[in-house]
N, C-alpha and C. Protein backbone atom coordinates (compact mmCIF):
# COMPACT_ATOMS: atom_id res chain seq x y z
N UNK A 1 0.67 87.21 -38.44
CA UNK A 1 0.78 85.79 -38.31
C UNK A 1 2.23 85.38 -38.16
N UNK A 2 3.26 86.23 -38.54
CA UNK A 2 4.46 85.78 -38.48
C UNK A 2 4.81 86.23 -37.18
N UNK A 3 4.39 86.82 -36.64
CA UNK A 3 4.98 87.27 -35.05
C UNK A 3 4.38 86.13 -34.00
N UNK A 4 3.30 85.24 -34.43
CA UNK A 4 2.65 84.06 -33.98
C UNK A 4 3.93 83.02 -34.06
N UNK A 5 4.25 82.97 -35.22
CA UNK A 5 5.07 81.65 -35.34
C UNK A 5 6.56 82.06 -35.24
N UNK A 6 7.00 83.38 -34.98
CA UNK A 6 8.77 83.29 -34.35
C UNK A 6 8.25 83.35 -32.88
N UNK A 7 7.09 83.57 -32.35
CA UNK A 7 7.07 83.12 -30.63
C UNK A 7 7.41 82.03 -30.36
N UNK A 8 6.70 80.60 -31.34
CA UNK A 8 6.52 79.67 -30.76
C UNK A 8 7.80 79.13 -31.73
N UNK A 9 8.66 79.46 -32.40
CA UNK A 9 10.23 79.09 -32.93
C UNK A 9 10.63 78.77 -32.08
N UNK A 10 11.02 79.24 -30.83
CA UNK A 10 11.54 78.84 -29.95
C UNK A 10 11.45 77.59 -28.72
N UNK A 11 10.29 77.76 -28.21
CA UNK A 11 9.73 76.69 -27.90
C UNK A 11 10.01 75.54 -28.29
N UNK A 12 9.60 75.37 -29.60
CA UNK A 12 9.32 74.22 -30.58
C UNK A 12 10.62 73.24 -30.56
N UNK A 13 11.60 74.73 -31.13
CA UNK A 13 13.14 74.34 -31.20
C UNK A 13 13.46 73.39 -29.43
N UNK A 14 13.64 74.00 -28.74
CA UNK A 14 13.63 73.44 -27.44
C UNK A 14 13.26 72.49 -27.13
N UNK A 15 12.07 72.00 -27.29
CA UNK A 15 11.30 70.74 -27.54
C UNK A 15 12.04 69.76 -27.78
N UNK A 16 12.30 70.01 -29.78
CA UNK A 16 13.54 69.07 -30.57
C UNK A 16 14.04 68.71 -29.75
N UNK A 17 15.13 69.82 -29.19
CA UNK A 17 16.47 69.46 -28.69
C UNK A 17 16.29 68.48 -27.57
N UNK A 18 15.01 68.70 -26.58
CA UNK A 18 15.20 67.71 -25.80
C UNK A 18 15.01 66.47 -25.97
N UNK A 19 13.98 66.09 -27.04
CA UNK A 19 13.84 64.80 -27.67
C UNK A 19 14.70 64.13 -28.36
N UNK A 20 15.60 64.72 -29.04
CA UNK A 20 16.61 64.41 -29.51
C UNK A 20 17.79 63.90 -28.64
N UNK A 21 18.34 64.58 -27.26
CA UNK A 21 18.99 64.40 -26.75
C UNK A 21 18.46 62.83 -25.96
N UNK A 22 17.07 62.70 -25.67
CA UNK A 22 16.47 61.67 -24.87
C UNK A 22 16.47 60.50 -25.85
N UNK A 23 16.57 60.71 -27.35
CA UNK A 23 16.67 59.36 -28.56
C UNK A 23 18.11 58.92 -28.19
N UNK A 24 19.70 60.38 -28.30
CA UNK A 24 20.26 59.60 -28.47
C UNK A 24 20.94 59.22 -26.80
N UNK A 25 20.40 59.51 -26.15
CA UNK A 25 20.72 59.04 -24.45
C UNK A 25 20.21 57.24 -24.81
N UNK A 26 18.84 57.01 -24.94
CA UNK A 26 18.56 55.59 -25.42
C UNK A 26 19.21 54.83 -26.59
N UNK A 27 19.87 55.22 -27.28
CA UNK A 27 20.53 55.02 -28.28
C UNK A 27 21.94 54.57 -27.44
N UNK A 28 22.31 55.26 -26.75
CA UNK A 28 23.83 54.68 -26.34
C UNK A 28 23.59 53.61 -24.79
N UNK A 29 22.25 54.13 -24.46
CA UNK A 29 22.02 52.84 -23.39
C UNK A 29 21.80 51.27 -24.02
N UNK A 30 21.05 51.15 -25.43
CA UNK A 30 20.43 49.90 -25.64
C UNK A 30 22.29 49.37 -26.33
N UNK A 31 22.93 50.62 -26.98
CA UNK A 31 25.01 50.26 -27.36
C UNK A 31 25.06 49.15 -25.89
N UNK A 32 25.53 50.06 -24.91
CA UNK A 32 26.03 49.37 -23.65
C UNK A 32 25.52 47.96 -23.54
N UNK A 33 24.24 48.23 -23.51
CA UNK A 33 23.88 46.59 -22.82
C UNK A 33 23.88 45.49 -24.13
N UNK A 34 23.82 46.07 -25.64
CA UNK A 34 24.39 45.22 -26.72
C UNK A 34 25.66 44.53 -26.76
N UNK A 35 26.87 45.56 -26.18
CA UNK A 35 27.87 45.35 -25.72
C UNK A 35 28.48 44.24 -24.39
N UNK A 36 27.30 44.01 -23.70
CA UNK A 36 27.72 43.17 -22.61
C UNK A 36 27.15 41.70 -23.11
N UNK A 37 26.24 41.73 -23.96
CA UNK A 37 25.14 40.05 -24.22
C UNK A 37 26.65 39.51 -24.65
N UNK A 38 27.26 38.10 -24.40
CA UNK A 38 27.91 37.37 -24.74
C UNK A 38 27.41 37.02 -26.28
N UNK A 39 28.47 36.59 -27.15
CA UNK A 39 27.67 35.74 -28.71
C UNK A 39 27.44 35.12 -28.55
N UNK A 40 28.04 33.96 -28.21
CA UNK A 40 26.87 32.78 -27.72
C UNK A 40 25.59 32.80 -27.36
N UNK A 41 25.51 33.38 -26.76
CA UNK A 41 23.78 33.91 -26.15
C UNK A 41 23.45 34.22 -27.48
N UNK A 42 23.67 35.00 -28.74
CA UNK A 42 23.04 35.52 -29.63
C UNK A 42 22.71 34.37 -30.45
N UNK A 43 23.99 34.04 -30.89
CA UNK A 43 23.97 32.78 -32.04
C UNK A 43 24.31 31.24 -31.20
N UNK A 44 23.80 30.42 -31.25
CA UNK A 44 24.29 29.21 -31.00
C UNK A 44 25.29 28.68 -32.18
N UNK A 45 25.65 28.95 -33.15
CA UNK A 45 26.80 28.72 -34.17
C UNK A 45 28.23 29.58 -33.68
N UNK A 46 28.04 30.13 -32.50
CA UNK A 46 29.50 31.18 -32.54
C UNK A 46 29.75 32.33 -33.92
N UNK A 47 30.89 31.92 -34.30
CA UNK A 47 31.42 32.95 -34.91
C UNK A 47 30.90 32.65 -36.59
N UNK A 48 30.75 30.93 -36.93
CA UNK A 48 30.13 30.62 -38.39
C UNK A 48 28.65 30.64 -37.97
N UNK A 49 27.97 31.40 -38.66
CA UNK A 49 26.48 31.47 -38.58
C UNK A 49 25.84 31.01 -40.18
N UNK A 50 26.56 30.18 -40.53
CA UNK A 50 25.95 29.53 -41.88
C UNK A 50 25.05 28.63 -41.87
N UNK A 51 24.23 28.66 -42.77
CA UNK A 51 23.43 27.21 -42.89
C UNK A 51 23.95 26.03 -42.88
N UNK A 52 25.14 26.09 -43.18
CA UNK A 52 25.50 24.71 -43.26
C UNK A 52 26.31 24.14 -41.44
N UNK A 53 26.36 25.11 -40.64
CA UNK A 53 26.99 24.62 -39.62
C UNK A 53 26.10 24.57 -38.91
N UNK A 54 24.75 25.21 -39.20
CA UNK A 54 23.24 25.03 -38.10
C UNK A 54 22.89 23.70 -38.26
N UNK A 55 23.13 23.62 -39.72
CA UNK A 55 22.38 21.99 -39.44
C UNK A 55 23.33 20.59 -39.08
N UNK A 56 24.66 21.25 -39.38
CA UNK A 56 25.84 20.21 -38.36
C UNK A 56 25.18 19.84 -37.19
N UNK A 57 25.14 20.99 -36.46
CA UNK A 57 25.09 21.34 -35.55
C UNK A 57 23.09 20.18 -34.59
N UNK A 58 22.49 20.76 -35.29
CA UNK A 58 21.09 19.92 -35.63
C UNK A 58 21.23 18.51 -35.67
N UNK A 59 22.26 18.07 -36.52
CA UNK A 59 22.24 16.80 -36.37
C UNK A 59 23.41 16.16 -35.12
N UNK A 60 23.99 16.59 -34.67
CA UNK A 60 24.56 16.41 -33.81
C UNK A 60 24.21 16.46 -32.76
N UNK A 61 23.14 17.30 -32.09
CA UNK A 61 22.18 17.10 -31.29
C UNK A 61 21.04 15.78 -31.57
N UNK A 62 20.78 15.30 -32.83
CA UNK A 62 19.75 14.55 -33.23
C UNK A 62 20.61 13.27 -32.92
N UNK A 63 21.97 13.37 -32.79
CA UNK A 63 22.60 11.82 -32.95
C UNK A 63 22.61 11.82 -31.12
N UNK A 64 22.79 12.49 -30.57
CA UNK A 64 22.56 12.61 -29.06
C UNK A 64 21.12 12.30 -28.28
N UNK A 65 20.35 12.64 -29.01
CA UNK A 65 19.18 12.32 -28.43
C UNK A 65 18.55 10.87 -28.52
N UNK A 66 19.48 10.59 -30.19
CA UNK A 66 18.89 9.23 -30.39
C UNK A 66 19.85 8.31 -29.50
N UNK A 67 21.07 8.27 -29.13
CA UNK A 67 21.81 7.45 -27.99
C UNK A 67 21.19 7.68 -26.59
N UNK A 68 20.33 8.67 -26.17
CA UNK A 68 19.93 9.07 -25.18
C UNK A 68 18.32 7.96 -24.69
N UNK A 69 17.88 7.84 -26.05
CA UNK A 69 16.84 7.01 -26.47
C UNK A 69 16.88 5.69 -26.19
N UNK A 70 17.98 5.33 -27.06
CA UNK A 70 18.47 3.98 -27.17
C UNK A 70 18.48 3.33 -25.55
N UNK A 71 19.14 4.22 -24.76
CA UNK A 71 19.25 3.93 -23.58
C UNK A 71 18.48 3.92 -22.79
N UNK A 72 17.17 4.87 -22.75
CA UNK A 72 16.29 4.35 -22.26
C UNK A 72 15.20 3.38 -22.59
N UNK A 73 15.56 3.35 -23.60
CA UNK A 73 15.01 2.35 -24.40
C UNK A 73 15.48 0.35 -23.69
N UNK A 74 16.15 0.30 -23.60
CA UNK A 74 16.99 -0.31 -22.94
C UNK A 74 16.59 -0.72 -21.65
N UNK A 75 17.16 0.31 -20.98
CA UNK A 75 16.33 0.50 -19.51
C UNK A 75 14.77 0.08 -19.07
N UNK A 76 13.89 0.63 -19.96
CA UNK A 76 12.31 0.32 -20.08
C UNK A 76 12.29 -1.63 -20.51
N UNK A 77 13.26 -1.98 -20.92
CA UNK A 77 12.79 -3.31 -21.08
C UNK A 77 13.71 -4.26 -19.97
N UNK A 78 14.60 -3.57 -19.16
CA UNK A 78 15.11 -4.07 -18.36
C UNK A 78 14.06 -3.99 -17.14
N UNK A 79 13.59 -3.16 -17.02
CA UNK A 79 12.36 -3.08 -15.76
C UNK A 79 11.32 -3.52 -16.19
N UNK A 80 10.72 -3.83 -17.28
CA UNK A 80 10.01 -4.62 -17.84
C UNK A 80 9.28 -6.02 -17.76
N UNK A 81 11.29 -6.83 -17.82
CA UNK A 81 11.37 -7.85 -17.68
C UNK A 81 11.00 -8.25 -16.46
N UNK A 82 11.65 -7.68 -15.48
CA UNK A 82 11.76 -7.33 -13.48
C UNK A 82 9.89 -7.34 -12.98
N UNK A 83 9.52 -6.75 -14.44
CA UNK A 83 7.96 -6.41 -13.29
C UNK A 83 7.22 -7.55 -13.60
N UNK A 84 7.35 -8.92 -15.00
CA UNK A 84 6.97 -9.60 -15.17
C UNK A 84 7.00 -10.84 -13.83
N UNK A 85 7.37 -10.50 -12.97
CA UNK A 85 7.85 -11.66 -11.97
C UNK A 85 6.99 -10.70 -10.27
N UNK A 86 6.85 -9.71 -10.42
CA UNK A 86 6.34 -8.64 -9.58
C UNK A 86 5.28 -9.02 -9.16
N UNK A 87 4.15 -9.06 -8.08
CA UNK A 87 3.33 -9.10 -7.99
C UNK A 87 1.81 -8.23 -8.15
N UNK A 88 1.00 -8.68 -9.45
CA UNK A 88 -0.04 -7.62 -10.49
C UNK A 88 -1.65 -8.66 -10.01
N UNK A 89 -1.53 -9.38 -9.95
CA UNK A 89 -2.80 -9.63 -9.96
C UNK A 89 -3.15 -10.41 -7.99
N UNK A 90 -4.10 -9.63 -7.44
CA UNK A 90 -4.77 -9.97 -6.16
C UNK A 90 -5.90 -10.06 -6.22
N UNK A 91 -5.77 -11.19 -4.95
CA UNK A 91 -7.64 -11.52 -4.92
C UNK A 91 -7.82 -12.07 -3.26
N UNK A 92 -8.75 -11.57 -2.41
CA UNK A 92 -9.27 -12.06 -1.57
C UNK A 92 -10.55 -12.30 -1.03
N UNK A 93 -10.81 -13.21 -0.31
CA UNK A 93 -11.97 -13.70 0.41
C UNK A 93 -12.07 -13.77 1.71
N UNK A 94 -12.87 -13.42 2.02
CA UNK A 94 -13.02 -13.06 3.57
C UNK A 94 -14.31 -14.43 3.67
N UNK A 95 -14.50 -15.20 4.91
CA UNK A 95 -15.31 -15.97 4.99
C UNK A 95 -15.44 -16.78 6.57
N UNK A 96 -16.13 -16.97 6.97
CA UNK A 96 -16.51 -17.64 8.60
C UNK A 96 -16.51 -19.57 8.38
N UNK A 97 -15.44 -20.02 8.59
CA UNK A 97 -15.33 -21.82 7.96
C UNK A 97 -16.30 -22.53 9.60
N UNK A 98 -16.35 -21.68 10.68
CA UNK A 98 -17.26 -22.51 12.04
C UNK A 98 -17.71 -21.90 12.21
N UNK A 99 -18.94 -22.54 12.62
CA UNK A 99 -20.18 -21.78 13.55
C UNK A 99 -19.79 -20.90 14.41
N UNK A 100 -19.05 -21.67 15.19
CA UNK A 100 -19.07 -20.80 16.57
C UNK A 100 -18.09 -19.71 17.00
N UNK A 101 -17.40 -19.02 15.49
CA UNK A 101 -17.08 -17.47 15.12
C UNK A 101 -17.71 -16.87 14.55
N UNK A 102 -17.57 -15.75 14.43
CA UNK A 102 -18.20 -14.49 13.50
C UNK A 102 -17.25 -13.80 13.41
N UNK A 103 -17.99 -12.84 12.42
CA UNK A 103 -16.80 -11.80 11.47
C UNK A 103 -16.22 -12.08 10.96
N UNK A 104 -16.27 -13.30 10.26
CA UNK A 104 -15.45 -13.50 8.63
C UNK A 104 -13.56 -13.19 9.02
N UNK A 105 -13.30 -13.95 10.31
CA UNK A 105 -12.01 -13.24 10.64
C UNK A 105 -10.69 -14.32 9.62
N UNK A 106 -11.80 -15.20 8.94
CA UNK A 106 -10.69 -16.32 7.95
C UNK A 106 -10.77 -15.61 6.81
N UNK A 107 -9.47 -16.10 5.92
CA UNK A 107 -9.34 -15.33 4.44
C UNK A 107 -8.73 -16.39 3.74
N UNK A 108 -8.66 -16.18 2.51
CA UNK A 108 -7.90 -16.95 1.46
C UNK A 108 -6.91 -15.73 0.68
N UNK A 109 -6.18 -15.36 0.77
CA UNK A 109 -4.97 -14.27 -0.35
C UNK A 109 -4.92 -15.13 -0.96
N UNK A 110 -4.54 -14.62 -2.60
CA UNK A 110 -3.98 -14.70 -3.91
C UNK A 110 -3.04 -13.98 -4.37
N UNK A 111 -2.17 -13.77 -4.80
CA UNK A 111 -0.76 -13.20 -4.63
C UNK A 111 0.14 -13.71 -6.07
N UNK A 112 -0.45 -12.90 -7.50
CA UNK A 112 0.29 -13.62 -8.65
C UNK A 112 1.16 -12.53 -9.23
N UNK A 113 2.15 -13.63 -10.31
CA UNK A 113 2.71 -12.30 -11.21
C UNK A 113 1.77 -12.80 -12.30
N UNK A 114 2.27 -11.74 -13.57
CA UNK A 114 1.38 -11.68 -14.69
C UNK A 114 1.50 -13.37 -15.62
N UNK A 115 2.47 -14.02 -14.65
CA UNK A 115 2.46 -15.74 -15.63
C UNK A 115 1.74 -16.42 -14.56
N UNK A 116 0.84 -16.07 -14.23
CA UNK A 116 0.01 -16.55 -12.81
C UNK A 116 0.83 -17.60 -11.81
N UNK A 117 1.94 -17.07 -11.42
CA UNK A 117 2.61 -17.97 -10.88
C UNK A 117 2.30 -17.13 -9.42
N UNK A 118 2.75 -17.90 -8.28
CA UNK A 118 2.54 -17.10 -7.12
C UNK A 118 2.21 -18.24 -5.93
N UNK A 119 1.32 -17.37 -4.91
CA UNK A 119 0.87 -18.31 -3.96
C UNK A 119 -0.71 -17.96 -3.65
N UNK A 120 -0.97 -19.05 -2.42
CA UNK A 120 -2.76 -18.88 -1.86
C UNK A 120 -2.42 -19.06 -0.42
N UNK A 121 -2.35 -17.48 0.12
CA UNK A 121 -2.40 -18.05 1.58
C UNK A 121 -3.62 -17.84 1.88
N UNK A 122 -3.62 -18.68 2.89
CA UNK A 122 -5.71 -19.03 3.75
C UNK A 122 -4.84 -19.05 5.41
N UNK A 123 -5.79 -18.34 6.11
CA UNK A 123 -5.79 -18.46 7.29
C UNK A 123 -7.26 -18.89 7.50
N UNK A 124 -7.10 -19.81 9.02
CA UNK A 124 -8.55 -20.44 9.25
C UNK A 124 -8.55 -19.79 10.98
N UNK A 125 -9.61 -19.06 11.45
CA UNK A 125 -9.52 -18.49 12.44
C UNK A 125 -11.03 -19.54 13.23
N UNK A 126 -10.67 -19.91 14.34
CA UNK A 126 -11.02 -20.04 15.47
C UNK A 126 -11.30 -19.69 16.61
N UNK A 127 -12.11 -20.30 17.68
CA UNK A 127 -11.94 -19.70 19.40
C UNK A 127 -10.50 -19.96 19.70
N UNK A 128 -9.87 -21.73 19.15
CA UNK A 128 -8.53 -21.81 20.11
C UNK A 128 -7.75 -21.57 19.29
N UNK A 129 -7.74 -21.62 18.10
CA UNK A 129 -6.48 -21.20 17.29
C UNK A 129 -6.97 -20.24 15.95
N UNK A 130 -5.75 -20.29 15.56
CA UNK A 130 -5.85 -19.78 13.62
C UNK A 130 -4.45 -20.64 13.25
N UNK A 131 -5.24 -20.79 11.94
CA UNK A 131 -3.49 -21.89 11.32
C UNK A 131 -4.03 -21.19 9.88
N UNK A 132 -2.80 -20.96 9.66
CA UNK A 132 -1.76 -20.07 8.47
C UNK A 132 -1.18 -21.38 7.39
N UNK A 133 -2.47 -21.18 6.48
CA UNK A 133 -1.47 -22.45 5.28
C UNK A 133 -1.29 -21.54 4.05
N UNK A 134 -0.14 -22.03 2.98
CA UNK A 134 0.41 -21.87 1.57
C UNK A 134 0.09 -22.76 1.08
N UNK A 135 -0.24 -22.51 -0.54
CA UNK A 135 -0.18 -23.16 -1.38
C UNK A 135 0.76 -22.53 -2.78
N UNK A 136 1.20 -23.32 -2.91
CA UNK A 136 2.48 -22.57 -4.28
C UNK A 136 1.11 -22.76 -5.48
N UNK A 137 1.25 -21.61 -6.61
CA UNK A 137 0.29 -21.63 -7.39
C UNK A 137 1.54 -21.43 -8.85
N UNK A 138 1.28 -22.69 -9.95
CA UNK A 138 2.44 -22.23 -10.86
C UNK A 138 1.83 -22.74 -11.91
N UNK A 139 1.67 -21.32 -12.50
CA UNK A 139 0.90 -21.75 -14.22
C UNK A 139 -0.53 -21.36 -14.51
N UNK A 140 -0.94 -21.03 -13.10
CA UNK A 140 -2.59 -20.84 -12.70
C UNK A 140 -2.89 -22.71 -11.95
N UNK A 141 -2.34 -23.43 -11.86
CA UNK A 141 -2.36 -24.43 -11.06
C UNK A 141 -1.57 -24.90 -9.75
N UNK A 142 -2.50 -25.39 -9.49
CA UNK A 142 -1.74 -25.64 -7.59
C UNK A 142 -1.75 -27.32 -8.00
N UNK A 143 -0.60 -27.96 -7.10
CA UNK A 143 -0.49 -29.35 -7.40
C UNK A 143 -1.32 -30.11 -5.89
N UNK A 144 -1.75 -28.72 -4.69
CA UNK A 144 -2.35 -29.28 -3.62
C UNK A 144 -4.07 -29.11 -3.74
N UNK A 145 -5.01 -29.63 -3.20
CA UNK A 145 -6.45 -29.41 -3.57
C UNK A 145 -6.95 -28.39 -2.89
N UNK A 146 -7.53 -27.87 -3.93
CA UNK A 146 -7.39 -26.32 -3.39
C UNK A 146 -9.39 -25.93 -2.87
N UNK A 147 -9.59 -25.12 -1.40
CA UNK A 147 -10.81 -24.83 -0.87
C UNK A 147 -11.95 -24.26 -1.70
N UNK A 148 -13.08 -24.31 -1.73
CA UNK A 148 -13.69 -23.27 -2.54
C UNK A 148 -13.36 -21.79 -1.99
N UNK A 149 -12.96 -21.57 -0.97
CA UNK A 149 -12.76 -19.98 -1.14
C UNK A 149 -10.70 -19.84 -1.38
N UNK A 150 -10.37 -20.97 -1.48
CA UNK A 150 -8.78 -20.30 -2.22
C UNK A 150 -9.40 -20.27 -3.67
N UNK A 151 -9.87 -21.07 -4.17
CA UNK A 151 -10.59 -20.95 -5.88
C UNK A 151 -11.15 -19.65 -5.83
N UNK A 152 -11.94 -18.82 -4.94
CA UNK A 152 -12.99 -17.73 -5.56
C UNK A 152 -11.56 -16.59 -5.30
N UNK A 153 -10.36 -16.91 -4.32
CA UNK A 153 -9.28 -15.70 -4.78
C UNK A 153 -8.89 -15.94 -5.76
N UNK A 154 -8.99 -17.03 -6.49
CA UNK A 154 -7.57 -16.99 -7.38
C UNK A 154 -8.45 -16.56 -8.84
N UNK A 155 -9.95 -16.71 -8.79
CA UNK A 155 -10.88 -15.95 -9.44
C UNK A 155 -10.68 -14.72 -9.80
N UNK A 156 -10.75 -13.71 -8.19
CA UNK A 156 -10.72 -12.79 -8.05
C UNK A 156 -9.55 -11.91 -8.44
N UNK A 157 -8.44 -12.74 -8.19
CA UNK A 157 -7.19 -12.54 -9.04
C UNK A 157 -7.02 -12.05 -10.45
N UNK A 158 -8.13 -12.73 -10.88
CA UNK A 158 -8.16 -12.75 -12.42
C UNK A 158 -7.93 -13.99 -13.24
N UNK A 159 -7.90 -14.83 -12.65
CA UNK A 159 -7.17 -16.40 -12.76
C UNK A 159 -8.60 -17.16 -13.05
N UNK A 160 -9.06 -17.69 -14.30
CA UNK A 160 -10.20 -18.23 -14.51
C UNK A 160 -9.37 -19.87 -14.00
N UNK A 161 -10.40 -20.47 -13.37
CA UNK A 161 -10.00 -21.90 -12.70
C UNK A 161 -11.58 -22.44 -12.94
């Protein structure tokens, strides 16, 4: 049995050695590229890696984000204000005012911002003409007398009249 196991002494040994040599070959490759990572990359504290400069550090980012805030914060009520005057609420009617057209080629538009201020344009279509009227609409009221189909836009608008 011992002439079994100084055969394979050798072998075995051989083996080691090459595994060994292949640990510390990886051993000085993972050195090198340890050697190149910048610290920064490792630590965001640099060279003090204390608790007490992480959370400097934490809040100093936290005072940045909240000025970052503030400002859009800011911003959101400046466009805010801008869209209150914008035009949000539409309404139209399509409708035939003479006999002797078809296809509903007349309309009434409604055209508000969110303080129902705005206008009512109506076109009236004809064989010889079309005429294009406004009405200024301020408050949800018009001060001119307004058609039953400028009333069913300004309905449709969203504008109870």
């Amino acid at each position: 049995m011992l002439a079994v196991l100084d055969d394979l002494a050798g072998p075995v040994a051989l083996t080691a050695l090459i595994v060994a040599t292949l640990a510390l070959l990886a051993a000085i490759a993972a050195l090198r590229r340890a050697a190149r990572v910048p610290e920064t990359s490792v630590s965001p504290l640099g060279e003090d890696p204390s608790l007490e400069r992480y959370i400097v550090a934490q809040a100093e980012r936290l005072e940045q984000l909240s000025a970052a805030m503030a400002t859009v914060q800011g911003q959101a009520g400046t466009a805010d204000a801008g869209l209150r005057h914008a035009i949000q609420h539409v309404g139209l009617v399509r409708f035939n005012p003479f006999d002797d057209t078809g296809g509903n080629q007349s309309f009434a538009l409604a055209l508000l911002d969110n303080n129902a201020d705005g206008i009512v344009l109506s076109s009236l279509h004809s064989r010889a003409a079309t005429r294009v009227y406004v009405k200024a609409i301020l408050a949800g009221r018009s001060d001119a007398q307004l058609s039953a189909e400028e009333a069913a836009a300004l309905r449709d608008a969203g504008l109870a009249i």
